[in-house]
Structure formats: structure tokens, C-alpha cells
N, C-alpha and C. Protein backbone atom coordinates (compact mmCIF):
# COMPACT_ATOMS: atom_id res chain seq x y z
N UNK A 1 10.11 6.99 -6.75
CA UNK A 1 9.37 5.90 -6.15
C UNK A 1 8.07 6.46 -5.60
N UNK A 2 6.77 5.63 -5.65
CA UNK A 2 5.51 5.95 -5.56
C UNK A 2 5.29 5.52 -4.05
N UNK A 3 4.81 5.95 -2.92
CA UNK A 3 4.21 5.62 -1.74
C UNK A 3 3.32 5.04 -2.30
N UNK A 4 2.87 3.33 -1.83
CA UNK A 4 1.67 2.72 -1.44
C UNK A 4 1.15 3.35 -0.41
N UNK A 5 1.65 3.07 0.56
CA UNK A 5 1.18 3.55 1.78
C UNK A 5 1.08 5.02 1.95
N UNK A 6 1.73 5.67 3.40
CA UNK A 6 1.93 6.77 3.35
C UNK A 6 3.41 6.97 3.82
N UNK A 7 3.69 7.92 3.11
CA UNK A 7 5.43 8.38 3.46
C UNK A 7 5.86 8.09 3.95
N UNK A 8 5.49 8.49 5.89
CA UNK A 8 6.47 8.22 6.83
C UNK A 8 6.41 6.23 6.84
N UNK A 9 5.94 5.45 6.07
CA UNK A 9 6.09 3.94 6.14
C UNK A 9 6.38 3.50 5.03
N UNK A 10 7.09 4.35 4.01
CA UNK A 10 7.79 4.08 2.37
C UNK A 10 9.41 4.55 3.49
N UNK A 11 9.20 5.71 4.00
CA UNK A 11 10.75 5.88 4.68
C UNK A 11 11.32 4.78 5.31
N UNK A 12 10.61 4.47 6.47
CA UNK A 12 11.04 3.14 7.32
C UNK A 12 11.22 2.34 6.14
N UNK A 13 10.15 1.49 5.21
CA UNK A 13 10.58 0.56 4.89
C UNK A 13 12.00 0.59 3.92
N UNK A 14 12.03 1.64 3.33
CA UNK A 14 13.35 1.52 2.48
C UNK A 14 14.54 1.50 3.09
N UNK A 15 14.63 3.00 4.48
CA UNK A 15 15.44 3.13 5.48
C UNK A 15 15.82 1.01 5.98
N UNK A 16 15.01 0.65 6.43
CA UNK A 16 15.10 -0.53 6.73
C UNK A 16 15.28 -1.97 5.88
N UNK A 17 15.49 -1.81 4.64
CA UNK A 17 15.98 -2.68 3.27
C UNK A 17 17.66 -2.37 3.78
N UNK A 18 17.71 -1.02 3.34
CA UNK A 18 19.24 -0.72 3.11
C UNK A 18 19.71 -1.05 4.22
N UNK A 19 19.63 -0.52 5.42
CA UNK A 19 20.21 -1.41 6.83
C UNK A 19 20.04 -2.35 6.84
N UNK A 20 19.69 -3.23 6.29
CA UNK A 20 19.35 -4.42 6.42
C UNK A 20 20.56 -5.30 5.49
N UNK A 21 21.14 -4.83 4.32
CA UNK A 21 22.05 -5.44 3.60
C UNK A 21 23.12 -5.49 4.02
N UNK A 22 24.15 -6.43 4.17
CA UNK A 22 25.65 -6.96 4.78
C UNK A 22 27.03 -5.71 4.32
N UNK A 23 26.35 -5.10 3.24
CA UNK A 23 27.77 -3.92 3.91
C UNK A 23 26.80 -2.61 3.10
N UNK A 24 25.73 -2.11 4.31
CA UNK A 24 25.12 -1.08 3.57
C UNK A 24 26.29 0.42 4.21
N UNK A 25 25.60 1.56 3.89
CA UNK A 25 25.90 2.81 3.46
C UNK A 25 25.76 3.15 5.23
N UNK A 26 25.87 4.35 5.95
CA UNK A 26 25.76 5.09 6.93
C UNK A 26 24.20 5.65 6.66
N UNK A 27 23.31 5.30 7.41
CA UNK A 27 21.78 5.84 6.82
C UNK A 27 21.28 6.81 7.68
N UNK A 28 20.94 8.05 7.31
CA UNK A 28 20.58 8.98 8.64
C UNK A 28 19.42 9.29 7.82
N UNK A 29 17.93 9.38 8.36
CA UNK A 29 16.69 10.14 7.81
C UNK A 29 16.92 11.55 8.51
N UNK A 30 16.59 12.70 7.43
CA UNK A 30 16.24 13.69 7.86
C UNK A 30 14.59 13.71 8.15
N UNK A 31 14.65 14.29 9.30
CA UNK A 31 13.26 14.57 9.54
C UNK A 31 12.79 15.60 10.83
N UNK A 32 11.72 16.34 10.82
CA UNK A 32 11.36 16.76 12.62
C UNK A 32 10.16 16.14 12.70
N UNK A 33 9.75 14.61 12.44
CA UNK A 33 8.76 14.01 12.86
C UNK A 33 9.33 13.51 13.89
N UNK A 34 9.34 13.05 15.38
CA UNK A 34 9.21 12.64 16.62
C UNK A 34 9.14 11.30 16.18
N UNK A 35 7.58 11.03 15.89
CA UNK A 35 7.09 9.99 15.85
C UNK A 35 8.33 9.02 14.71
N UNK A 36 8.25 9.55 13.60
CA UNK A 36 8.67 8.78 12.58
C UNK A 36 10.51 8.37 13.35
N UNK A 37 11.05 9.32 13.88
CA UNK A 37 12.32 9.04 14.29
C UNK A 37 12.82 7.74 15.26
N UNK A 38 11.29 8.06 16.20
CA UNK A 38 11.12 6.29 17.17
C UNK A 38 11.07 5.29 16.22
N UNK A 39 10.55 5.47 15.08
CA UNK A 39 10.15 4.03 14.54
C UNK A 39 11.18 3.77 13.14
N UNK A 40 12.26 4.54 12.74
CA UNK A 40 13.90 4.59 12.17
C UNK A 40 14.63 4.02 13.35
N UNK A 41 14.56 4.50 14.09
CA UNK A 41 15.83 4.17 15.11
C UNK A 41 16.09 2.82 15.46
N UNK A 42 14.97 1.91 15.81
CA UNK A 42 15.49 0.61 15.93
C UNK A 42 16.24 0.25 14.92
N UNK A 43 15.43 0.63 13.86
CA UNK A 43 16.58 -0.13 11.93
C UNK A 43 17.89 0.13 12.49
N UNK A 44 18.32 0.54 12.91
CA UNK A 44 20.05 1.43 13.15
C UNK A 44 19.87 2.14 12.37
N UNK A 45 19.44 2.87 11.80
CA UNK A 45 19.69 3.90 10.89
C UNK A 45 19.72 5.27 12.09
N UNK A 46 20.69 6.39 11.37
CA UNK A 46 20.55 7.38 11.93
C UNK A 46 19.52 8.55 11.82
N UNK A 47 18.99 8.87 13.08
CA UNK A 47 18.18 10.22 12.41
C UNK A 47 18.86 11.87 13.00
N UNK A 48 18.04 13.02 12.11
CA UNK A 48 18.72 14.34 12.10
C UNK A 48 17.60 15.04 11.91
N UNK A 49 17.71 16.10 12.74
CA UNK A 49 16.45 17.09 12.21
C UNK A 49 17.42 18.08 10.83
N UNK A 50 15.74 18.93 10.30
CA UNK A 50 16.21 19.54 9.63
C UNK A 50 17.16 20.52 9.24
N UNK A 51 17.26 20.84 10.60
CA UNK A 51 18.30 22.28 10.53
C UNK A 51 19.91 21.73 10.10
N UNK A 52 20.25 20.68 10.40
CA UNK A 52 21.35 19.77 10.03
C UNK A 52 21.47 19.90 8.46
N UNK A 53 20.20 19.74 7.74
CA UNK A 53 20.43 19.39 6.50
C UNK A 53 20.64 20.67 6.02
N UNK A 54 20.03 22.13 6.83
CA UNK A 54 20.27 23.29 5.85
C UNK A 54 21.68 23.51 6.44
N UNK A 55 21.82 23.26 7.32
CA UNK A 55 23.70 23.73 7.47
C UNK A 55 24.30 23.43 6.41
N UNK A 56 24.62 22.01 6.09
CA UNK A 56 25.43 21.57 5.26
C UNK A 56 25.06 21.81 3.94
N UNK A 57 23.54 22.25 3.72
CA UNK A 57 23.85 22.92 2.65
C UNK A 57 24.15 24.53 2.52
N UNK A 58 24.05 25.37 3.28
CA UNK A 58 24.58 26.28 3.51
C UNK A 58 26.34 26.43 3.86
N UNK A 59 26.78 25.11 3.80
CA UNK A 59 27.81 25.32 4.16
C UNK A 59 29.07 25.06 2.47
N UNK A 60 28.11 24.70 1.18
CA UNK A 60 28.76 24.16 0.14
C UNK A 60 29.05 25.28 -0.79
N UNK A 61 30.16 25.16 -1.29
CA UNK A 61 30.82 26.41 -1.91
C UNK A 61 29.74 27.04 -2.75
N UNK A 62 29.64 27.95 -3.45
CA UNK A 62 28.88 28.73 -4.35
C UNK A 62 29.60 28.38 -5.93
């Protein structure tokens, strides 16, 4: 998918489609933007910094 805009407002808006549907998924953005995390969080979606995402991938078998 192509950003019209810029990134951090292609995230929200998609982040905020999928929360938005009657039996969506568990949604967490990875990110260490501050800013972008205030403006996910109302959607209900969850946010995580990055170090989260290298755990778990550090954590998958070889």
C-alpha cells in the first residue's frame, strides 16, 4: 500500500478501519514515535515500542 499522505497518517488511518470493524483482530502499532502513539491510542488499538518487536523475534526458533 502507497502513502498519500505521510506514514505516520496511512498508520492511524488503517490502524483505525480495522478497529473500527464489529469483530476486528487485537491491533498493537509498533512504534517509538511518542507523537504517533497519542494519536493510535484513542482508536483502541494497542501500541509497543520497538524493543518488543525484536524480543519476539529473537525469541522464534532457528
Amino acid at each position: 500500500m502507497l502513502a498519500s499522505g505521510s506514514g505516520d497518517d496511512t498508520i492511524l488511518s488503517v490502524t483505525a478501519e480495522v478497529v473500527g470493524q464489529a469483530h476486528h483482530p487485537a491491533v498493537t502499532v509498533v512504534t517509538a514515535d511518542r507523537e504517533l502513539r497519542q494519536r493510535v491510542e484513542p482508536t483502541g488499538a494497542g501500541t509497543t515500542g520497538p524493543r518488543w518487536l525484536l524480543d519476539q523475534l529473537d525469541a522464534l526458533p532457528e
